[in-house]
C-alpha atoms as a PDB file:
ATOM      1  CA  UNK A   1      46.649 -27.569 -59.160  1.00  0.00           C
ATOM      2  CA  UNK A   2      49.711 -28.020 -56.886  1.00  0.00           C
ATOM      3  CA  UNK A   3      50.310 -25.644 -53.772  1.00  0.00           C
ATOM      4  CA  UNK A   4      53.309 -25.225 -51.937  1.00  0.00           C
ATOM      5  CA  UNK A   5      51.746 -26.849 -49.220  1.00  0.00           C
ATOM      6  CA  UNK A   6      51.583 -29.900 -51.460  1.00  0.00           C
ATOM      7  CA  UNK A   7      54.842 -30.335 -52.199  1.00  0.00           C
ATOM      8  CA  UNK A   8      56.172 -29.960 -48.773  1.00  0.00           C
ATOM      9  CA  UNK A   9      53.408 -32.890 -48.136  1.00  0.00           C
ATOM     10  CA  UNK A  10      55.237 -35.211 -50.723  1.00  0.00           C
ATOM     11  CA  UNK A  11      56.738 -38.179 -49.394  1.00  0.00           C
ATOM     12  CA  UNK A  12      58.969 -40.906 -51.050  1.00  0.00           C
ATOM     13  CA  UNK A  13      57.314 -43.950 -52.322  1.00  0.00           C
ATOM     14  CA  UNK A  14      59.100 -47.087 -53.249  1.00  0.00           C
ATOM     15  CA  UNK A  15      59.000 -46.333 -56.708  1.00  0.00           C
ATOM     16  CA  UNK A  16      58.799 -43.252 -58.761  1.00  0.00           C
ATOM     17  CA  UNK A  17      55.625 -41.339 -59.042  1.00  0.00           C
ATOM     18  CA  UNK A  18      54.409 -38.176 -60.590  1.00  0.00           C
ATOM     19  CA  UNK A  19      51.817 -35.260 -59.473  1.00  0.00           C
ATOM     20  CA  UNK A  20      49.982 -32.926 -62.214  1.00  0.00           C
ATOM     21  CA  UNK A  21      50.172 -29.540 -61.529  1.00  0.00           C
ATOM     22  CA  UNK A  22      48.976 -27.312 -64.459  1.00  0.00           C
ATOM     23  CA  UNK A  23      49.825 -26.534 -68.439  1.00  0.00           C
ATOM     24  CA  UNK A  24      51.628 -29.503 -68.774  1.00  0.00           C
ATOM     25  CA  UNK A  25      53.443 -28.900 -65.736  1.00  0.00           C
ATOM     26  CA  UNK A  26      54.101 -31.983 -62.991  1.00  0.00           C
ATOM     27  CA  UNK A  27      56.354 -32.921 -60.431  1.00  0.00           C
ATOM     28  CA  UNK A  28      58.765 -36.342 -60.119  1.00  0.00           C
ATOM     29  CA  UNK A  29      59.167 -37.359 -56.872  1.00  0.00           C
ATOM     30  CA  UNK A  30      62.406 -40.485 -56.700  1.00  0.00           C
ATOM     31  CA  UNK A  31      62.312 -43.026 -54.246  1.00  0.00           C
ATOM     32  CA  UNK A  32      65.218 -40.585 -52.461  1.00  0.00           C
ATOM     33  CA  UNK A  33      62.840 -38.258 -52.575  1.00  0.00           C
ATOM     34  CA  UNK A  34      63.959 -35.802 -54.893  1.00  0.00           C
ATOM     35  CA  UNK A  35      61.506 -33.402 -56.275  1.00  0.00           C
ATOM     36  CA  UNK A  36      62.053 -32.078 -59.968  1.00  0.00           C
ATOM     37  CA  UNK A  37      59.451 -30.429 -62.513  1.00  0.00           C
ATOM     38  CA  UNK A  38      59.160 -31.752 -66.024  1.00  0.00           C
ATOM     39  CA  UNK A  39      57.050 -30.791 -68.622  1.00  0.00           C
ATOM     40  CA  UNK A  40      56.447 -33.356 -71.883  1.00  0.00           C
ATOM     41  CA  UNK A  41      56.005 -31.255 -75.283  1.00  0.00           C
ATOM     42  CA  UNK A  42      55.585 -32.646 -79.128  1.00  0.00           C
ATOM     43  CA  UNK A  43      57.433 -30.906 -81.582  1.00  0.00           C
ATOM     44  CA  UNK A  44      57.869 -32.090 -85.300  1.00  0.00           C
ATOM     45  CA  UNK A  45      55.978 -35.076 -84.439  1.00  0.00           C
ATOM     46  CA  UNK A  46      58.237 -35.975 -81.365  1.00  0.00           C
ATOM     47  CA  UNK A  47      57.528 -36.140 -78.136  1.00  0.00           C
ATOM     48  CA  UNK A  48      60.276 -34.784 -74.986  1.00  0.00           C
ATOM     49  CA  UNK A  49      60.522 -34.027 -71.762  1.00  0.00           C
ATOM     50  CA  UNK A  50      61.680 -30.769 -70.472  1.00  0.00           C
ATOM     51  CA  UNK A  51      63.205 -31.225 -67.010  1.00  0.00           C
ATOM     52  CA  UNK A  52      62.567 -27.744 -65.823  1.00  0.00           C
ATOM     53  CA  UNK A  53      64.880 -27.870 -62.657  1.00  0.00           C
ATOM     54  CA  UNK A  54      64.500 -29.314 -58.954  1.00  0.00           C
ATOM     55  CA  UNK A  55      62.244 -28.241 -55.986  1.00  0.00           C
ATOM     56  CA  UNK A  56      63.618 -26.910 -52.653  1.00  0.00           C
ATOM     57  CA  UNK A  57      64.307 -23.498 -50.952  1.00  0.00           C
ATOM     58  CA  UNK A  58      68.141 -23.982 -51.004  1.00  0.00           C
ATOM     59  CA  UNK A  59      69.262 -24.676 -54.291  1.00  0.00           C
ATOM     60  CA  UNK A  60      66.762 -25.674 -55.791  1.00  0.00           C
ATOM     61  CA  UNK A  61      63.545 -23.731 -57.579  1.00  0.00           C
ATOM     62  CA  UNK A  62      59.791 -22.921 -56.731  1.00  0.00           C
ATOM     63  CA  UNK A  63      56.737 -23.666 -57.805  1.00  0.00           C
ATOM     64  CA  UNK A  64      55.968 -20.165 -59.384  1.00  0.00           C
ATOM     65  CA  UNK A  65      59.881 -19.811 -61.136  1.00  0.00           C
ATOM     66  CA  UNK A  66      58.901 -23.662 -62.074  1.00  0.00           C
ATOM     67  CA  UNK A  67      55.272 -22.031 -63.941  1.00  0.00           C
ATOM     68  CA  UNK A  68      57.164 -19.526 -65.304  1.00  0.00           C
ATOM     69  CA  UNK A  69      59.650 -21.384 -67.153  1.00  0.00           C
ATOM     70  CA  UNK A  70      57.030 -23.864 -68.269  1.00  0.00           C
ATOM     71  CA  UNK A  71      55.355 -20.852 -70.404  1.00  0.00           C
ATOM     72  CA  UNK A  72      58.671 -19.854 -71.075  1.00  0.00           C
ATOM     73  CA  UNK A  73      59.301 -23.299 -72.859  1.00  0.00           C
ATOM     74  CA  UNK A  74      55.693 -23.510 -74.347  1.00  0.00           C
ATOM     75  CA  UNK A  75      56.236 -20.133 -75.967  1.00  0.00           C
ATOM     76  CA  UNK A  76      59.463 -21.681 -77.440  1.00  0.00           C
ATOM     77  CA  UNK A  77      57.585 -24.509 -78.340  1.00  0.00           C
ATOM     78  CA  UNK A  78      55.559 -22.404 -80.412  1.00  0.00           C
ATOM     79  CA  UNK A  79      58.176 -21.002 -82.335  1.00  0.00           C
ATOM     80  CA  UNK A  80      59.190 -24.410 -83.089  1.00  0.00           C
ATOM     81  CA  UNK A  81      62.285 -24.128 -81.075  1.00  0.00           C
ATOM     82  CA  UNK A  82      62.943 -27.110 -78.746  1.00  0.00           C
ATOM     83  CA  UNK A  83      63.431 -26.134 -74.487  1.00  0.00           C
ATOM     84  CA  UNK A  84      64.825 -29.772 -73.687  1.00  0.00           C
ATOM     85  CA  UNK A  85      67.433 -29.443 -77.016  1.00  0.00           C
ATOM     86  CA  UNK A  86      68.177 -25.657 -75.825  1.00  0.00           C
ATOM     87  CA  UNK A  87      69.038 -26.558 -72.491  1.00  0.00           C
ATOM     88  CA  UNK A  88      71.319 -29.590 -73.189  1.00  0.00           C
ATOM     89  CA  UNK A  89      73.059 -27.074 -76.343  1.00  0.00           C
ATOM     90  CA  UNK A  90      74.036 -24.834 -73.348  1.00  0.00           C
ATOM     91  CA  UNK A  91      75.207 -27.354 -70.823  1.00  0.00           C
ATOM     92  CA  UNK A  92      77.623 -28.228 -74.477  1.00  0.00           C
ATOM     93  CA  UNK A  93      79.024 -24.549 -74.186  1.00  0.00           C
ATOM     94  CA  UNK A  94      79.308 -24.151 -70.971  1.00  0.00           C
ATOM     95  CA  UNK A  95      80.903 -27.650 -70.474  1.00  0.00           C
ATOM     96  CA  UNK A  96      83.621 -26.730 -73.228  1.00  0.00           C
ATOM     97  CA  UNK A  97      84.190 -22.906 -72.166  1.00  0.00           C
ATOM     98  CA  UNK A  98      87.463 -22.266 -71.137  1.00  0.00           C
ATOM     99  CA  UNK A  99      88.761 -20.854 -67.813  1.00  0.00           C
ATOM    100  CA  UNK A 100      91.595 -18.202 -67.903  1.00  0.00           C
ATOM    101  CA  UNK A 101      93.381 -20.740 -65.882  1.00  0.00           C
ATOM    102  CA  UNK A 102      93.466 -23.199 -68.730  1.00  0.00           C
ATOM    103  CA  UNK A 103      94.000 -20.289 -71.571  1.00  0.00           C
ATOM    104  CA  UNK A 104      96.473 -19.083 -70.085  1.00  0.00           C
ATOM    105  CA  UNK A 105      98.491 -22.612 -69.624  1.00  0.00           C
ATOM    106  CA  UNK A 106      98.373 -23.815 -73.403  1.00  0.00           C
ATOM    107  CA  UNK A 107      99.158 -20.026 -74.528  1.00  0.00           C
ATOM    108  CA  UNK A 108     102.682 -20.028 -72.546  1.00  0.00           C
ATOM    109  CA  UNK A 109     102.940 -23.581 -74.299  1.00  0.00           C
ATOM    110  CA  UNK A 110     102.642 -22.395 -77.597  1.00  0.00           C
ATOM    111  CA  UNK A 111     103.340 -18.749 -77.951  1.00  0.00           C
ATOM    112  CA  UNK A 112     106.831 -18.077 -79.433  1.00  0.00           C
ATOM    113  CA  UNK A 113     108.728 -15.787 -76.957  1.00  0.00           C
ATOM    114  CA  UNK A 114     112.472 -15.946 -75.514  1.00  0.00           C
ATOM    115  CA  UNK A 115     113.076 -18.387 -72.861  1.00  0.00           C
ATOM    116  CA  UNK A 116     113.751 -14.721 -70.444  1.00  0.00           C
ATOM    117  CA  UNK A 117     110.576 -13.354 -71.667  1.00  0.00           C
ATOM    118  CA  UNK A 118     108.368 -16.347 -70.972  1.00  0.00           C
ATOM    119  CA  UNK A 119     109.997 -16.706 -67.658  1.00  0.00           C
ATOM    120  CA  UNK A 120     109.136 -12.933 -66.643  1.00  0.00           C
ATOM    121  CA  UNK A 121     105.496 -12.968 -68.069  1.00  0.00           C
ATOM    122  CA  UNK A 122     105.089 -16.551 -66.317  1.00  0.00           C
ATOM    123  CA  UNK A 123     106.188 -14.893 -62.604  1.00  0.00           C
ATOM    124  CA  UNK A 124     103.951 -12.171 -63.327  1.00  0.00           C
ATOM    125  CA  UNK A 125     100.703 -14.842 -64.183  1.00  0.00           C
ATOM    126  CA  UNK A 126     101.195 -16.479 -61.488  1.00  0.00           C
ATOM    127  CA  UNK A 127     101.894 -14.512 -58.866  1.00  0.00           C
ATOM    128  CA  UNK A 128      99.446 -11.559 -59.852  1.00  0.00           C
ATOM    129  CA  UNK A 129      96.740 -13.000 -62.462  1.00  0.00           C
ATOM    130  CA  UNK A 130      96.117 -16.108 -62.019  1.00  0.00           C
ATOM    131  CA  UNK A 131      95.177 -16.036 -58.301  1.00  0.00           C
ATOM    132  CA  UNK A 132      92.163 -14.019 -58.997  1.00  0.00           C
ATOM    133  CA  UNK A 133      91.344 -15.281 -62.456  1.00  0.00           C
ATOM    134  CA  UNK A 134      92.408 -18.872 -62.663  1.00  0.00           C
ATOM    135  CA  UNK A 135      89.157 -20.760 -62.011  1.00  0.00           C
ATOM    136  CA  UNK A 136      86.694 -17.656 -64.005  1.00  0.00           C
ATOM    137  CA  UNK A 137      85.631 -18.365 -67.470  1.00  0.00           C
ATOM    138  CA  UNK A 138      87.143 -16.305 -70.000  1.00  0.00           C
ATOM    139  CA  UNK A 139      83.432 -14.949 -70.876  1.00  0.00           C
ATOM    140  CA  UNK A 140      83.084 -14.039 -67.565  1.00  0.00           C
ATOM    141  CA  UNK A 141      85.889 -11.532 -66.365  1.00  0.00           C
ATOM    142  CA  UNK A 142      85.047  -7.900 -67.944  1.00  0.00           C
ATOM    143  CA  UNK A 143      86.789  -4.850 -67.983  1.00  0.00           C
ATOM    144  CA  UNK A 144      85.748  -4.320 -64.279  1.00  0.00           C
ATOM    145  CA  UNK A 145      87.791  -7.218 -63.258  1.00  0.00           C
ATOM    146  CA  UNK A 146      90.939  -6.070 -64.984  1.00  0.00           C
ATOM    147  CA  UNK A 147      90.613  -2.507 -63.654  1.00  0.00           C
ATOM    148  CA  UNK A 148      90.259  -3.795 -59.822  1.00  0.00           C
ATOM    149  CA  UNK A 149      93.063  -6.075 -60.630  1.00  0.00           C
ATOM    150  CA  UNK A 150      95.471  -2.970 -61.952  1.00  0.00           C
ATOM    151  CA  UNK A 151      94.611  -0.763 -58.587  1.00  0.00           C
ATOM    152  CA  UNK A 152      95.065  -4.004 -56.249  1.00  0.00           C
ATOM    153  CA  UNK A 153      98.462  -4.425 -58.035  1.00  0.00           C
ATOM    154  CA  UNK A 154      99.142   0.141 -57.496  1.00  0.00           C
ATOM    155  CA  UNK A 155      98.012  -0.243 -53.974  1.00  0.00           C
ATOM    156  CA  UNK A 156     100.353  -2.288 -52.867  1.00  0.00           C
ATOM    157  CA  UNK A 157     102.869  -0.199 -54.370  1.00  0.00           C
ATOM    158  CA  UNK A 158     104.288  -2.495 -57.216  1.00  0.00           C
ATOM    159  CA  UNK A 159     106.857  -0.570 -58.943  1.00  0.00           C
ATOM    160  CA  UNK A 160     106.838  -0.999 -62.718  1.00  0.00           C
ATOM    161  CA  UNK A 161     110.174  -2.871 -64.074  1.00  0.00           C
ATOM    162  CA  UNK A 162     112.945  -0.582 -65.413  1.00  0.00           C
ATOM    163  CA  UNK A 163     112.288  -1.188 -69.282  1.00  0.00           C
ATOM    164  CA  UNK A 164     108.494   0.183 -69.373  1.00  0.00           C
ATOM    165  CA  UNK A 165     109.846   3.759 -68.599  1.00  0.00           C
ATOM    166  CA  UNK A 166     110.609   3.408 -72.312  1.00  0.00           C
ATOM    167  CA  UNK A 167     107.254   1.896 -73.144  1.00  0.00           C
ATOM    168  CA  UNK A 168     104.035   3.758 -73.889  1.00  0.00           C
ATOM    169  CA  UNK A 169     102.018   5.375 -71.656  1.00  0.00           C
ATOM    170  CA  UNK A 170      98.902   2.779 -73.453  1.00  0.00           C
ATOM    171  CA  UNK A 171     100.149  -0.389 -72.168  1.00  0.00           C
ATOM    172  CA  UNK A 172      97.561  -1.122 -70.081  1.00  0.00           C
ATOM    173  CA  UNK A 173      95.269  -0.476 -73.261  1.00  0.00           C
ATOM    174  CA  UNK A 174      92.939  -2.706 -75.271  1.00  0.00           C
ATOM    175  CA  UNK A 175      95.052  -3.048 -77.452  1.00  0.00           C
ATOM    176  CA  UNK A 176      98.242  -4.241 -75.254  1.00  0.00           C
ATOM    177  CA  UNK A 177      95.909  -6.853 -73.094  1.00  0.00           C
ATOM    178  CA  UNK A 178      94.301  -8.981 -76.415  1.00  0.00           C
ATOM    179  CA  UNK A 179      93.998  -8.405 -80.002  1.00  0.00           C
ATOM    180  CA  UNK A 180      90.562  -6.277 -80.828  1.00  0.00           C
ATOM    181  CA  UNK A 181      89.385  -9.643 -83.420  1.00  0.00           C
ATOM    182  CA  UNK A 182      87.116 -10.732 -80.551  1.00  0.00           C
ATOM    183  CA  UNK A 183      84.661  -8.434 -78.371  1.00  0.00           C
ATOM    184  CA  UNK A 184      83.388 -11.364 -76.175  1.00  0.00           C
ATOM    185  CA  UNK A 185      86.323 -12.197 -74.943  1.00  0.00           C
ATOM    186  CA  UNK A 186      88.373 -11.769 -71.481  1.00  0.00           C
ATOM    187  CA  UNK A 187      90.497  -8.759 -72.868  1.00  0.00           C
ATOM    188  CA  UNK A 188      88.850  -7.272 -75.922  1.00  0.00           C
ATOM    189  CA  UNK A 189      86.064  -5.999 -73.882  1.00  0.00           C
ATOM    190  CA  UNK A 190      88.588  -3.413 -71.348  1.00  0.00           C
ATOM    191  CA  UNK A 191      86.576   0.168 -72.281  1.00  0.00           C
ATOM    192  CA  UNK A 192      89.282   3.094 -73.232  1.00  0.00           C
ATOM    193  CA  UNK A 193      91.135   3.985 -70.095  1.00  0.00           C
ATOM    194  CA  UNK A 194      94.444   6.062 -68.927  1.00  0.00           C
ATOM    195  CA  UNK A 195      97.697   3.399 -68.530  1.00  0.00           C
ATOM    196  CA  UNK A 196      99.031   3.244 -65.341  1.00  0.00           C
ATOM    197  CA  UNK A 197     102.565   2.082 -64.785  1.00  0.00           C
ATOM    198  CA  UNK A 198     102.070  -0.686 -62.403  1.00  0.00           C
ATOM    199  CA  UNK A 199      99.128  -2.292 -64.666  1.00  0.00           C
ATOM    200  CA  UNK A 200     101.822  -2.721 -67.823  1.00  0.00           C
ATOM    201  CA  UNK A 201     102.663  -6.246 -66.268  1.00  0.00           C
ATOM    202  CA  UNK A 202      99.098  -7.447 -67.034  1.00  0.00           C
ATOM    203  CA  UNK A 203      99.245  -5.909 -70.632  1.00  0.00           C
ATOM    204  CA  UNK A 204     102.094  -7.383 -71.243  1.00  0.00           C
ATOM    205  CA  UNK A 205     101.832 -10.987 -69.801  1.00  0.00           C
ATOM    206  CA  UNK A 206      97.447 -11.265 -70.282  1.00  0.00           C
ATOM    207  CA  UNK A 207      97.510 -14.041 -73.453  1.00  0.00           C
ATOM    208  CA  UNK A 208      95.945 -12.496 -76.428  1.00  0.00           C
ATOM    209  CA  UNK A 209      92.958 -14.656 -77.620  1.00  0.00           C
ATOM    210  CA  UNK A 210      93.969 -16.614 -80.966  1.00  0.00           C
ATOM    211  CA  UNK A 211      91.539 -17.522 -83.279  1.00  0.00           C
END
């Protein structure tokens, strides 16, 4: 059974070579000398190889968060769910989620609006929205995000433009920032709150997710 004193004891050989630790558990050591822990399952009659993540104390993992998601995967395993098919499934999603940034850009492309009105709600995005939210997935900004937006925008004393006087006092609702057809979206998830008039820019220029 592996230590931590171990593995800081591992040196590169010329070729590849691997170290048992414990419940299937080892350690891959390159000729760079990267260290990564692997575990090798059968499931269905096949045989993989979980790579569980790399050693080291800056970004990588330790030995007892490397244990832990070994029984983590063996308890999958058991279920008859695969840990190596899991993990590459969610490298998929997260590879194809969308940032705001890029949301944003192919709904001003293809949302029917005047020429004036796209021009407005395109100053507004960029100079206001995007900064903050350009490079966040769309999963990832929550009604939090949008509040501490809305006061950043009141506190520096952005006066609302002369047509919302007209407008109701909900534009900076749910309902004005994205349709209600998806919860786990960027907008759909903004919790019931008072408008106020320097946040009706967002609700009126934040795309509304399409399905």
């Amino acid at each position: 059974m592996l230590s931590d004193g171990t593995l800081r004891g591992l040196k590169p050989q010329a070729s590849l070579y691997k170290v048992a630790d414990r419940d299937g558990l080892y350690l891959v050591v390159t000729p760079r000398g990267t260290i990564s822990f692997r575990m090798d399952y059968r499931l269905n009659g096949r045989r993989e190889t979980l790579t569980i993540g790399r050693y080291g104390s800056k970004d990588g993992i330790s030995l007892l968060m490397a244990r832990e998601r070994c029984m983590e995967a063996r308890k999958a395993i058991a279920q008859g769910i695969s840990p190596a098919q899991e993990k590459q499934r969610e490298k998929s999603r997260q590879a194809e989620a969308q940032t705001f940034g890029e949301y944003t850009k192919r709904w001003l492309a293809e949302h029917r609006m005047a020429d004036s009105t796209k021009a407005m709600r395109k100053t507004v995005i960029d100079r206001d929205i995007l900064p903050v939210f350009q490079n966040r997935r769309m999963a990832e900004i929550g009604p939090e995000d949008l509040r501490a937006l809305c006061a950043k925008i009141k506190g520096r004393g952005a006066p609302p433009r002369p047509s919302s006087r007209a407008e109701s006092s909900s534009s900076c609702s749910p309902s004005r920032l994205c349709t209600a057809r998806r919860r786990r979206t960027l907008l759909t998830r903004l919790g019931p709150h008072r408008s106020r008039p320097s946040c009706r820019r967002i609700g009126r220029c934040c795309p509304p997710r399409s399905d």
